[in-house]
Structure formats: C-alpha cells, structure tokens
N, C-alpha and C. Protein backbone atom coordinates (compact mmCIF):
# COMPACT_ATOMS: atom_id res chain seq x y z
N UNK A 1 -6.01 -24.32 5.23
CA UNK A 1 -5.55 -23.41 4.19
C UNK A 1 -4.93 -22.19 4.85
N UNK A 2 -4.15 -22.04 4.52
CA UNK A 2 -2.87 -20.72 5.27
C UNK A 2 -3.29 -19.42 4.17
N UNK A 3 -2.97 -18.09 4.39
CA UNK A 3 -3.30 -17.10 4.09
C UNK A 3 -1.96 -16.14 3.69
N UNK A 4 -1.69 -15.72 2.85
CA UNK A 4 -0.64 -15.15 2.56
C UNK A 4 -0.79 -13.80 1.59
N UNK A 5 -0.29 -12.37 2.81
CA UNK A 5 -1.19 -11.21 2.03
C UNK A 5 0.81 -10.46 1.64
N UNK A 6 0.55 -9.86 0.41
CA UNK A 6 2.00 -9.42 0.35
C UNK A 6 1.27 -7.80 0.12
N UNK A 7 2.10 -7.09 0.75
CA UNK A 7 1.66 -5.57 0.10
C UNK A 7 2.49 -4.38 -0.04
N UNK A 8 2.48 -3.93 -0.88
CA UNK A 8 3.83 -3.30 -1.69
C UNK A 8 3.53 -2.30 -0.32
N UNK A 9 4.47 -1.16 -0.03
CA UNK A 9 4.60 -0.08 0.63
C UNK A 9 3.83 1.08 0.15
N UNK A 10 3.55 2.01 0.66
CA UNK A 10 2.56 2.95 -0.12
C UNK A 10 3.31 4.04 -0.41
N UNK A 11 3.00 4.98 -1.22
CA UNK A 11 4.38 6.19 -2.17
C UNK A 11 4.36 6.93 -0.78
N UNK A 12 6.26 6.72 -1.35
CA UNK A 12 7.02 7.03 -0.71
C UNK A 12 6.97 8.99 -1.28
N UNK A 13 8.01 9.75 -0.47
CA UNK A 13 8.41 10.91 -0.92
C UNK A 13 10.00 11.23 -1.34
N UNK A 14 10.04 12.21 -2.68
CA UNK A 14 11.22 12.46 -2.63
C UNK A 14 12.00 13.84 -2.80
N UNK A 15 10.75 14.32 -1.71
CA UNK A 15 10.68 15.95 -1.25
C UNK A 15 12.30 16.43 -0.71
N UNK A 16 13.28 15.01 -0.16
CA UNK A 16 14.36 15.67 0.38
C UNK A 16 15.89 14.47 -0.21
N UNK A 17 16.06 15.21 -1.30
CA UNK A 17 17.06 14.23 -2.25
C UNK A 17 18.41 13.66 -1.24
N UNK A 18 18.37 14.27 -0.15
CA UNK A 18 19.53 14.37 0.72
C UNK A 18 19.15 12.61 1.80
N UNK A 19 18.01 12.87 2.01
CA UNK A 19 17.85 11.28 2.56
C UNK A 19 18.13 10.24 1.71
N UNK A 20 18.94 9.38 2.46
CA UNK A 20 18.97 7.52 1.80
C UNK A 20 17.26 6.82 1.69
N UNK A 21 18.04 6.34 0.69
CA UNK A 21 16.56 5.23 0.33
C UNK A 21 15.62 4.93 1.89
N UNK A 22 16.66 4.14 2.28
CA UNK A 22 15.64 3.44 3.49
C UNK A 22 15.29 4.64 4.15
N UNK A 23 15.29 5.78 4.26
CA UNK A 23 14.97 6.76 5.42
C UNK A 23 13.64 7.89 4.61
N UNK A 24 13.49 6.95 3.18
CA UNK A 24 12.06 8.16 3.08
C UNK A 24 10.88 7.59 3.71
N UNK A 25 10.11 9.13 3.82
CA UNK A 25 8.32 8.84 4.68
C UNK A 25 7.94 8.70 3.23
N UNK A 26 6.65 8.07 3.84
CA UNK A 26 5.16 8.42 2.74
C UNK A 26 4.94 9.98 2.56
N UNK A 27 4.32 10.17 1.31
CA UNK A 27 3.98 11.42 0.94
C UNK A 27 2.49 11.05 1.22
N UNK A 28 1.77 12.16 1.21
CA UNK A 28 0.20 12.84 1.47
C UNK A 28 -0.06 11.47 0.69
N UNK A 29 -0.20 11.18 -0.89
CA UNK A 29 -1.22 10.38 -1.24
C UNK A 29 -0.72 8.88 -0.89
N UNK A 30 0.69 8.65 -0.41
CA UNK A 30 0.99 7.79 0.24
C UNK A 30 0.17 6.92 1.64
N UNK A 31 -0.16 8.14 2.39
CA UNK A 31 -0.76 8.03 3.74
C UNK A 31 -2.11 7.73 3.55
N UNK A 32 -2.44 8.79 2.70
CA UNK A 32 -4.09 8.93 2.37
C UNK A 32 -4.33 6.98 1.45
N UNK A 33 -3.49 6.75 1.12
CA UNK A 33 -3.55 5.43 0.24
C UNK A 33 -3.74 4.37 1.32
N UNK A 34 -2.65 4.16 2.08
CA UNK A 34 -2.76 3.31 3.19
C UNK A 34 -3.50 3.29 4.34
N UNK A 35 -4.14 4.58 4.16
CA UNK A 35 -5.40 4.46 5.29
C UNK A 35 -6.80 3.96 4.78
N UNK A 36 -6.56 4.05 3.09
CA UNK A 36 -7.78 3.47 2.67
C UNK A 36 -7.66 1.80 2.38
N UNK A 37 -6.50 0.89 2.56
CA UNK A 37 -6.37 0.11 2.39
C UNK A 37 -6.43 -1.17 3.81
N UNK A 38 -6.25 0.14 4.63
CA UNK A 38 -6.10 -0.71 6.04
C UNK A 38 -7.46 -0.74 6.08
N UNK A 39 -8.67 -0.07 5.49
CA UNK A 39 -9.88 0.12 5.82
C UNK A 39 -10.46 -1.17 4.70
N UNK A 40 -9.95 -1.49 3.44
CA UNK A 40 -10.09 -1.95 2.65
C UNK A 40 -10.03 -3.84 3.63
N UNK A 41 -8.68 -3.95 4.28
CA UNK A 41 -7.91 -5.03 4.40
C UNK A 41 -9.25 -5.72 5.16
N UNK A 42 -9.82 -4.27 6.54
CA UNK A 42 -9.98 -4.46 7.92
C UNK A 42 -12.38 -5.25 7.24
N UNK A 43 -12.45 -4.48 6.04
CA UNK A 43 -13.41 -5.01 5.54
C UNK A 43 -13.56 -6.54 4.71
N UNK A 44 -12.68 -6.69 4.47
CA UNK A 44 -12.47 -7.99 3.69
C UNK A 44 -12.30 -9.18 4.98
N UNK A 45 -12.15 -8.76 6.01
CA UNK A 45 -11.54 -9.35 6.93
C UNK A 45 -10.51 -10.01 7.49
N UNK A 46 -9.27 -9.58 6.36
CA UNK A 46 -7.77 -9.62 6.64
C UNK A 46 -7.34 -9.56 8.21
N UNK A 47 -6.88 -10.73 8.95
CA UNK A 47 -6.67 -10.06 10.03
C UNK A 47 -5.07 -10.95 9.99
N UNK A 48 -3.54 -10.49 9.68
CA UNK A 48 -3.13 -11.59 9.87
C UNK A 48 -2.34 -12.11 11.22
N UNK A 49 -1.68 -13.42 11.20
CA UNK A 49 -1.22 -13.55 12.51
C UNK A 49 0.14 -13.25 12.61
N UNK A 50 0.99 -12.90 11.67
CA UNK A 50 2.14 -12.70 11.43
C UNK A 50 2.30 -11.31 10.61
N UNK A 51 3.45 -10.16 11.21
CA UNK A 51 3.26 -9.40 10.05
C UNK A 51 5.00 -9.49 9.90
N UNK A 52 5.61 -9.61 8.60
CA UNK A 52 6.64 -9.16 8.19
C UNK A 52 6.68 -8.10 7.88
N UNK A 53 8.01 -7.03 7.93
CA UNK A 53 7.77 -5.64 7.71
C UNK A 53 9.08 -5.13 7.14
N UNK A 54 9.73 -4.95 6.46
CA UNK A 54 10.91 -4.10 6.08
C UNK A 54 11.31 -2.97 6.93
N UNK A 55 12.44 -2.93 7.05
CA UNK A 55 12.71 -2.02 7.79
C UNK A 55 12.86 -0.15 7.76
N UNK A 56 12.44 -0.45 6.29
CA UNK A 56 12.53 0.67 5.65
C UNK A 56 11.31 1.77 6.46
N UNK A 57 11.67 3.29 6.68
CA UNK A 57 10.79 4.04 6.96
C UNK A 57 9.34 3.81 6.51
N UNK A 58 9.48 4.07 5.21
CA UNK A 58 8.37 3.84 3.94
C UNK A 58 7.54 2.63 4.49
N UNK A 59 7.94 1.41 5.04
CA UNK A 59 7.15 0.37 4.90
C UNK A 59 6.47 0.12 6.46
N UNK A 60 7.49 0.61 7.85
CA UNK A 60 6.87 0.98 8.90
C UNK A 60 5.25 1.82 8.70
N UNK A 61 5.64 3.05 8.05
CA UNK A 61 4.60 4.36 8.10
C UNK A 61 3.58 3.49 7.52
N UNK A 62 4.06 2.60 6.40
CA UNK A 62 2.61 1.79 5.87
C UNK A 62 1.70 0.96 6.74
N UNK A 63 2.65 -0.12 8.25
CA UNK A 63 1.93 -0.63 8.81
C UNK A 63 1.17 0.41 9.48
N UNK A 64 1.82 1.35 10.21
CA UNK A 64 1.25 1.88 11.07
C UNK A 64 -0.18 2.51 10.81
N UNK A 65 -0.40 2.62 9.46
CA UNK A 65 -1.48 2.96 8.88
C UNK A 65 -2.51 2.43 8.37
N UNK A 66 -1.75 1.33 8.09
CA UNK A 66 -3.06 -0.05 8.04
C UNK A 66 -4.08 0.02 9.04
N UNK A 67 -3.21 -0.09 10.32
CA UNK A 67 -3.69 -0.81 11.53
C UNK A 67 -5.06 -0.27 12.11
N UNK A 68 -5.66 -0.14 13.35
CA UNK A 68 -5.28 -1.32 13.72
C UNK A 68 -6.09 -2.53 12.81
N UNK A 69 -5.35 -3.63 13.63
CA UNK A 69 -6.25 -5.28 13.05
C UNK A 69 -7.26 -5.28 13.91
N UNK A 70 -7.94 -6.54 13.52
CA UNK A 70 -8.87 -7.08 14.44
C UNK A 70 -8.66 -7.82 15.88
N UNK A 71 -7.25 -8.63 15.48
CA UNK A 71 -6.34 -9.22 16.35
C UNK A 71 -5.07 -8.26 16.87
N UNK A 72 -4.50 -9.07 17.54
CA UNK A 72 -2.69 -8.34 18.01
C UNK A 72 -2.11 -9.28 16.95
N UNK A 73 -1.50 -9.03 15.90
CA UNK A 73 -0.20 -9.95 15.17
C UNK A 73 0.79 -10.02 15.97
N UNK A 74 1.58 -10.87 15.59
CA UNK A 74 3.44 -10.44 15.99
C UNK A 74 3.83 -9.78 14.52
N UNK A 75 4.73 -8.40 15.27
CA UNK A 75 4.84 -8.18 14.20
C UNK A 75 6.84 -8.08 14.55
N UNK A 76 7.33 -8.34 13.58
CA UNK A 76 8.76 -8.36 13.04
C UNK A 76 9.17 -7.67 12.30
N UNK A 77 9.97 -7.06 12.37
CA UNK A 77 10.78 -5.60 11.29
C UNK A 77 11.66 -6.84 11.27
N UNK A 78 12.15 -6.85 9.90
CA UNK A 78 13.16 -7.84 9.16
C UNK A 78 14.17 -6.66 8.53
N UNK A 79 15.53 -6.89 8.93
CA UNK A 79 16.26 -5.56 7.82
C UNK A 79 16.76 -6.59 6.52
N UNK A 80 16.39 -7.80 6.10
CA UNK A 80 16.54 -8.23 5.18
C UNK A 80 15.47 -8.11 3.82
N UNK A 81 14.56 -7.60 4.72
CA UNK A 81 13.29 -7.22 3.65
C UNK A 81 13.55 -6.41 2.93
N UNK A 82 14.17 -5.00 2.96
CA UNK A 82 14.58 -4.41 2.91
C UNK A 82 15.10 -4.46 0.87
N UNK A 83 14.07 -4.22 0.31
CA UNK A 83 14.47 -4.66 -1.19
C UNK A 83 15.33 -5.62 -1.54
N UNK A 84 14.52 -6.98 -0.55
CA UNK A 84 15.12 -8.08 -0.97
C UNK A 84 14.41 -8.60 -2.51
N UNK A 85 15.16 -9.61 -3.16
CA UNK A 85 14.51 -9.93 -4.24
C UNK A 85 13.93 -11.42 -3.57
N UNK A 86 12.99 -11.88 -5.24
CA UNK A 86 11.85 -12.79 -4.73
C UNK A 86 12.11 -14.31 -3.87
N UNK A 87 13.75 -14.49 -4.67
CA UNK A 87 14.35 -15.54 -3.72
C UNK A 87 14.48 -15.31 -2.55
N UNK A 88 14.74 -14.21 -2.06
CA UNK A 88 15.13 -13.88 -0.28
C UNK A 88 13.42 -14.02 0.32
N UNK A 89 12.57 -13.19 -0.40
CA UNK A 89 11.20 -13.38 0.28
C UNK A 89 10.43 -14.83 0.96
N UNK A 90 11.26 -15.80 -0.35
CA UNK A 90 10.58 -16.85 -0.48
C UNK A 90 11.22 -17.33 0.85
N UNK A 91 12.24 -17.42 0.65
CA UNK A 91 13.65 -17.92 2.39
C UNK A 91 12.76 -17.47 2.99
N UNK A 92 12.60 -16.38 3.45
CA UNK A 92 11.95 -15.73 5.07
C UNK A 92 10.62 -16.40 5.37
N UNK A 93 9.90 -16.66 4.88
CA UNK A 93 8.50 -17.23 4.01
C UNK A 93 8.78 -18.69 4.75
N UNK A 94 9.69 -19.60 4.52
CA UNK A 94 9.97 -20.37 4.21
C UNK A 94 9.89 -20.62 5.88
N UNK A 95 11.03 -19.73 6.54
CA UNK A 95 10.86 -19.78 8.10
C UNK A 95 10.10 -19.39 8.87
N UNK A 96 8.48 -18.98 8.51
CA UNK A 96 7.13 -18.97 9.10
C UNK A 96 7.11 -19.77 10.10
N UNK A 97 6.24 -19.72 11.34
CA UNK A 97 5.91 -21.19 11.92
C UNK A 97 4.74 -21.42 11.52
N UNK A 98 4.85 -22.47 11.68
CA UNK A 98 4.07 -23.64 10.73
C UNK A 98 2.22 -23.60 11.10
N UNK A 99 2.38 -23.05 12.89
CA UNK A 99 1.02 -22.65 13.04
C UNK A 99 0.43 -20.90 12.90
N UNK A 100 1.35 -20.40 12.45
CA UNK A 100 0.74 -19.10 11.61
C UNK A 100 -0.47 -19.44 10.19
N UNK A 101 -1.47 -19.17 10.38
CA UNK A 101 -2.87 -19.29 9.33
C UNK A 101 -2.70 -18.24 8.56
N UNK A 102 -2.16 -16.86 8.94
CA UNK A 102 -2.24 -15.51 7.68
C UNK A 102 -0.71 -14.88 8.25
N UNK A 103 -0.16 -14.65 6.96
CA UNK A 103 0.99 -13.47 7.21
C UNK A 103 0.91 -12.46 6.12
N UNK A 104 1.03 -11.34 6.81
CA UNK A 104 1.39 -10.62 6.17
C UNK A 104 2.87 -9.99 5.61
N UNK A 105 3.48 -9.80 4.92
CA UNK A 105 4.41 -9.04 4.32
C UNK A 105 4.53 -7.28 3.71
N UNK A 106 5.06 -6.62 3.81
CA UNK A 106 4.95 -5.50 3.61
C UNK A 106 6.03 -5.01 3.18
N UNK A 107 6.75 -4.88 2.25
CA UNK A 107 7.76 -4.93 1.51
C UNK A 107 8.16 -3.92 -0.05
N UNK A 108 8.77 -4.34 -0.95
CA UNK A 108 9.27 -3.37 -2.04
C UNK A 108 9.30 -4.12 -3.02
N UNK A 109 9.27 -3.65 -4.26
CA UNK A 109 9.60 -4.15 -5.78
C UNK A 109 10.67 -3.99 -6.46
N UNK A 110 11.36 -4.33 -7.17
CA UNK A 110 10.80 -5.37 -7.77
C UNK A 110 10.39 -7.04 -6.99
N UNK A 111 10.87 -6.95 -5.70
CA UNK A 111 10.85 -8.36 -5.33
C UNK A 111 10.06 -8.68 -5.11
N UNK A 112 8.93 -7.67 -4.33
CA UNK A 112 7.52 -8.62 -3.89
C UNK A 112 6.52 -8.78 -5.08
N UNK A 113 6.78 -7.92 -6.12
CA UNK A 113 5.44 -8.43 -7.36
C UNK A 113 6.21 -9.74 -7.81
N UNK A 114 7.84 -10.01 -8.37
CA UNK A 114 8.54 -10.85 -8.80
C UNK A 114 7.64 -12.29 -7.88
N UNK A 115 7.78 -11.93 -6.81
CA UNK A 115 7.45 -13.30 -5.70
C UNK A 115 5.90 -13.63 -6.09
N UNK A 116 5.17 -12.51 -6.10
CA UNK A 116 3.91 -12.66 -6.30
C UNK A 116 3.61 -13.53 -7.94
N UNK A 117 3.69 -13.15 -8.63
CA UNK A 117 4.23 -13.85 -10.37
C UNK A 117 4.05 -15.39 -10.11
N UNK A 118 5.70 -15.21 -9.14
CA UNK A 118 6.10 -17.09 -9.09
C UNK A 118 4.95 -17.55 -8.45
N UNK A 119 4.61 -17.04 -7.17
CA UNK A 119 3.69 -17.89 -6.42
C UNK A 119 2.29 -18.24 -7.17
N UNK A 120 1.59 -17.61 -8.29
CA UNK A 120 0.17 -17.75 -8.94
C UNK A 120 0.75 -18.59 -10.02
N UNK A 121 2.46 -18.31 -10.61
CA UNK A 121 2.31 -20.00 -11.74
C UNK A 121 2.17 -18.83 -13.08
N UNK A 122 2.83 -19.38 -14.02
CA UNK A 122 2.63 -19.29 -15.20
C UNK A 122 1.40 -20.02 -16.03
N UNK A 123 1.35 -20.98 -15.17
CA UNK A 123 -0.50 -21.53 -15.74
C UNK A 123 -1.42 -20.31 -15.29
N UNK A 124 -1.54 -20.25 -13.50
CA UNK A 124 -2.38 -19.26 -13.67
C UNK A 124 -2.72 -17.72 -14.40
N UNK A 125 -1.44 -17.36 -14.55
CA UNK A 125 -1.25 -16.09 -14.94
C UNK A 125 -1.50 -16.12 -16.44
N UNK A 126 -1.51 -17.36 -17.07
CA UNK A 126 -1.63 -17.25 -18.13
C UNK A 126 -2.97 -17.23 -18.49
N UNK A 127 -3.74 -18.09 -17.38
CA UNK A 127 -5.22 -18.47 -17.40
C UNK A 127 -5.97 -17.14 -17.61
N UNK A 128 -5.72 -16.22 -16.48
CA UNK A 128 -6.10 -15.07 -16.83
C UNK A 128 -7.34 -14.62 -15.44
N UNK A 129 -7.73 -13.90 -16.10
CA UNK A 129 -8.81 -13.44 -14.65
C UNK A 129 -8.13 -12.16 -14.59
N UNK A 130 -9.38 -11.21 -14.60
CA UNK A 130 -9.52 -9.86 -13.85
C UNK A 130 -7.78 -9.40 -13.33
N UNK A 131 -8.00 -10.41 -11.75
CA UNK A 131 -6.75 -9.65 -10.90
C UNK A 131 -5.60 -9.95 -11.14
N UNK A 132 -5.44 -11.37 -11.94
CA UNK A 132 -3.86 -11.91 -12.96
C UNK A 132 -3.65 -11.20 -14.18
N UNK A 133 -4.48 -10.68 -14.50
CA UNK A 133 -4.20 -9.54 -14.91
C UNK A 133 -3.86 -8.25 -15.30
N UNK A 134 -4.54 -7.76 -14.08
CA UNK A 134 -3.78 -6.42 -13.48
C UNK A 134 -2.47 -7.10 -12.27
N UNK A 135 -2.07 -7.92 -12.07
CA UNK A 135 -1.18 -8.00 -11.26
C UNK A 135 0.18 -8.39 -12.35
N UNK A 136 -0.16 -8.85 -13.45
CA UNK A 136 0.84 -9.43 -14.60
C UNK A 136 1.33 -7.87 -15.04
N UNK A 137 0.48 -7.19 -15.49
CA UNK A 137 0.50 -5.84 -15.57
C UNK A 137 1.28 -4.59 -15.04
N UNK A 138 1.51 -4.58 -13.38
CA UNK A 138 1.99 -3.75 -12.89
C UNK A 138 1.75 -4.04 -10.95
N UNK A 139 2.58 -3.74 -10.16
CA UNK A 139 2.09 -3.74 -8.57
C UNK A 139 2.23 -2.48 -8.18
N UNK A 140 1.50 -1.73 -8.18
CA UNK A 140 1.52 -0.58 -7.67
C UNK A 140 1.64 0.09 -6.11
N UNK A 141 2.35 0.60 -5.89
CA UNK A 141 2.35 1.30 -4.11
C UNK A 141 0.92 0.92 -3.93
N UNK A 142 1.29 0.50 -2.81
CA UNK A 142 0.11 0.42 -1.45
C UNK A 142 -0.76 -0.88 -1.68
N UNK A 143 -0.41 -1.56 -2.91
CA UNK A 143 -1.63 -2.54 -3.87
C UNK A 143 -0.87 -4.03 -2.50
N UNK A 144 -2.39 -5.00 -2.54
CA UNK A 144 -2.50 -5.66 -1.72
C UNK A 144 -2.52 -6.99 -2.69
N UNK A 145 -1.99 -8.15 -2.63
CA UNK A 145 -2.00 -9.32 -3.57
C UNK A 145 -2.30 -10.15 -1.93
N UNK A 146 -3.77 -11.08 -2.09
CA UNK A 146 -4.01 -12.22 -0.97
C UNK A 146 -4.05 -13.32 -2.12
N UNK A 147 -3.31 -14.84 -1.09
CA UNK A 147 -2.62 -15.66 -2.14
C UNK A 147 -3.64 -16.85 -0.58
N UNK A 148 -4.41 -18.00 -1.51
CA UNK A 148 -4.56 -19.09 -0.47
C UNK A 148 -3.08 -20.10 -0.80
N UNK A 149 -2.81 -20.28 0.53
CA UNK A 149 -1.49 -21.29 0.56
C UNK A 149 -2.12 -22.49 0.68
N UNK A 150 -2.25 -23.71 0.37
CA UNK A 150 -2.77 -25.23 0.85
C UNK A 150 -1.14 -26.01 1.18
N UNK A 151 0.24 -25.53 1.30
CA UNK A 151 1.16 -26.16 2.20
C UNK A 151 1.66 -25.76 2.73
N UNK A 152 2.61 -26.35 3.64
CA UNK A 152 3.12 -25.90 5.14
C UNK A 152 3.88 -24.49 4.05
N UNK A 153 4.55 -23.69 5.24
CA UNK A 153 5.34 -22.13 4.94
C UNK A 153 6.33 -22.75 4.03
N UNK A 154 6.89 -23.90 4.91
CA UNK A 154 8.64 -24.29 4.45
C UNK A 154 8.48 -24.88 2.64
N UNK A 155 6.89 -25.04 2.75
CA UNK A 155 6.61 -25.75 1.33
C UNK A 155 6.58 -24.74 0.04
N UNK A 156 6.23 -23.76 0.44
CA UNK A 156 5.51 -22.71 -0.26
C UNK A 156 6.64 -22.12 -1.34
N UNK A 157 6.01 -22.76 -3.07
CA UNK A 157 7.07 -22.74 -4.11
C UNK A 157 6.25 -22.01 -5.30
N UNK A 158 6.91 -21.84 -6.32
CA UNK A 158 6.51 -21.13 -7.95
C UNK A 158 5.54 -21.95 -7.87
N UNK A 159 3.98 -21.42 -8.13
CA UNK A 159 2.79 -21.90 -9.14
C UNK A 159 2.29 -22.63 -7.94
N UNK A 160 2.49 -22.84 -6.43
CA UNK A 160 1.22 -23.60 -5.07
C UNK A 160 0.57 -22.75 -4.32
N UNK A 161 0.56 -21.42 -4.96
CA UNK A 161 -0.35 -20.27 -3.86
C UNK A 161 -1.45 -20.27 -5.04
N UNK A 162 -2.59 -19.92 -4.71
CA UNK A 162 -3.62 -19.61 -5.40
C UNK A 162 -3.66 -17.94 -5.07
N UNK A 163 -3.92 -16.90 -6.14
CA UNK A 163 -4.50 -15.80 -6.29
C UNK A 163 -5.87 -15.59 -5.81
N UNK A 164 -5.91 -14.85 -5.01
CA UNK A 164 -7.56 -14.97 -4.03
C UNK A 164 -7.94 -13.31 -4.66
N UNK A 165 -6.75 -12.24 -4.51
CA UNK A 165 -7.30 -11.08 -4.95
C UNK A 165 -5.99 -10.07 -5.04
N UNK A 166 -6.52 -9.20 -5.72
CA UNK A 166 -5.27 -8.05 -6.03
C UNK A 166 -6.02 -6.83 -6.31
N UNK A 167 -5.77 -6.21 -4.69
CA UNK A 167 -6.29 -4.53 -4.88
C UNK A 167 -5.76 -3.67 -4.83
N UNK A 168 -5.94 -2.57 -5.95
CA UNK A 168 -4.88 -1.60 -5.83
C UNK A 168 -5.52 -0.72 -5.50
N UNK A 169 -4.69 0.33 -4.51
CA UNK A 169 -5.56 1.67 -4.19
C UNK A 169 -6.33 2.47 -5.01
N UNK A 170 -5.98 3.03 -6.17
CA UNK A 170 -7.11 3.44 -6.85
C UNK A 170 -8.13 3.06 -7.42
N UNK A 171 -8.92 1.87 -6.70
CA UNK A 171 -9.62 1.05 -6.71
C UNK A 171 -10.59 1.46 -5.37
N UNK A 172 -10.38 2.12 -4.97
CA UNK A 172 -10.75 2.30 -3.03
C UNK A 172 -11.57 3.66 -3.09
N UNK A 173 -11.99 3.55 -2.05
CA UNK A 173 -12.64 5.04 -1.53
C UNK A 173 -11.71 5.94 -0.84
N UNK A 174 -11.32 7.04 -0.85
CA UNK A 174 -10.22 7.39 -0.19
C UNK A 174 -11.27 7.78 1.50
N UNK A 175 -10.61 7.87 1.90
CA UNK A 175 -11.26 8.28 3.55
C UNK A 175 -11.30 9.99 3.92
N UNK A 176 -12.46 10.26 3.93
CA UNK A 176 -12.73 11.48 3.98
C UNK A 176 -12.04 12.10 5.57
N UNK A 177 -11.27 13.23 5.32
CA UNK A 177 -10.49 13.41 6.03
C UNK A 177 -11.09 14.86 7.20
C-alpha cells in the first residue's frame, strides 16, 4: 500500500502588493501553522520518501517548516507545481517511481483540493465521514489530506485512493513559542 500526503501551502502574506504571486513568504500565522503541522505530520508518523514541492516561495517556507522528517526524502522543487490544476498533479503523480511507499506534495488550490475530490470518488465523498466532509467543504492553508494508494503511481485515477485523514491546522496545538 503506497502513501500519498497532499498539503496545501500555509498563508501566505500580502503585506507587499508589489511582489508577484510566486515570490510571497508565509505570514506569522502562516509559519506558526506549519510548524504545528510538521509536529502534527512528525506524530502521526508521516515520514515520506518523496517530497514534491512547488516552486513557489510560499510552498518552499512550508517545507522548510515541516521538517525535519524522520528520514532524508528526495526532495524536488517542480516549477510545474506551481498552481497547476488537478490534471497536471495527477501527470507528475503519475511519474513517481514505482518504489516510492509515501510522497508527499506541497502545492496550491484550486488544484490540489480539486485532485484530492477526484482521488476519494464521488462514492466516497458522498459516503461521508467526519474528514469527507470537511474536505468536500473547504482545503484550507497548511491542511494535510493522507490518501492510502493500493496501485502503482502510473495507476493512480478518480475514486482508487482511499481517504486515511484530513487535518486542518486549526485543529492543532499551536507550538508555544
């Protein structure tokens, strides 16, 4: 069973209207978010072997704040991530190697909740549960969706990931600073 964690970027800032998209940081509850989530990930025992990353400022500052793992990942800055939509995610996804067990993604919306949707199925989402529910609902900065995969990367289509969990930061303890 393969492991597949997608996680939105954590709030961004838009303290300086003069920067391009890709070049904003995290703001304070941005940082403070992603340090409680890397703490969140590092308890659940998220460790993955792959990290995809957007190239965007915003989504760097997020790994870097996760970290560390338990393991060394490889990690890859993709500039296609880069508010790709859910079809492009799925492509990149698609070119995993085949002996990667967990990847992570770290990415933007609308595409990565869109991807997240397809991958749990309109059965499941319809089925319902707690976290298909708040994930049908809304993906919020910094929020973490873990999906069990049971086929190869290149396989991985609408409605064959299973929903394992969906946490959103204000759900967390923030980390006393």
């Amino acid at each position: 069973m393969r492991q597949l964690l997608l996680l939105r970027h954590a709030k961004s800032s838009w303290d300086d209207p003069s920067l391009p998209d890709h070049d904003r940081p995290l703001n304070e509850r941005g940082r403070a978010d992603a340090v409680a989530m890397g703490g969140e990930m590092r308890g659940l025992g998220l460790a993955p072997d792959i990290v995809l990353v957007s190239s965007a400022r915003r989504t760097i500052e997020t790994l870097a704040l996760i970290e560390p793992f338990d393991d060394t990942p490889v990690i890859d800055t993709v500039d296609t991530l880069y508010l790709a939509p859910a079809r492009k995610l799925l492509d990149i996804l698609h070119a995993v190697p085949e002996t990667a067990r967990s990847v992570l993604v770290i990415g933007h919306n609308p595409g990565l909740h869109n991807l997240a949707l397809a991958l749990a199925g309109p059965t499941a989402m319809a089925r319902g549960g707690i976290d298909a529910l708040r994930l049908a609902e809304r993906y919020p900065t910094a929020a973490l969706a873990e999906f069990a995969v049971a086929t190869p990367w290149w396989g991985l289509a609408e409605g064959n990931a299973r929903l394992v969990r969906f946490v959103c930061p204000r759900d967390l303890p923030k980390p006393v600073p």
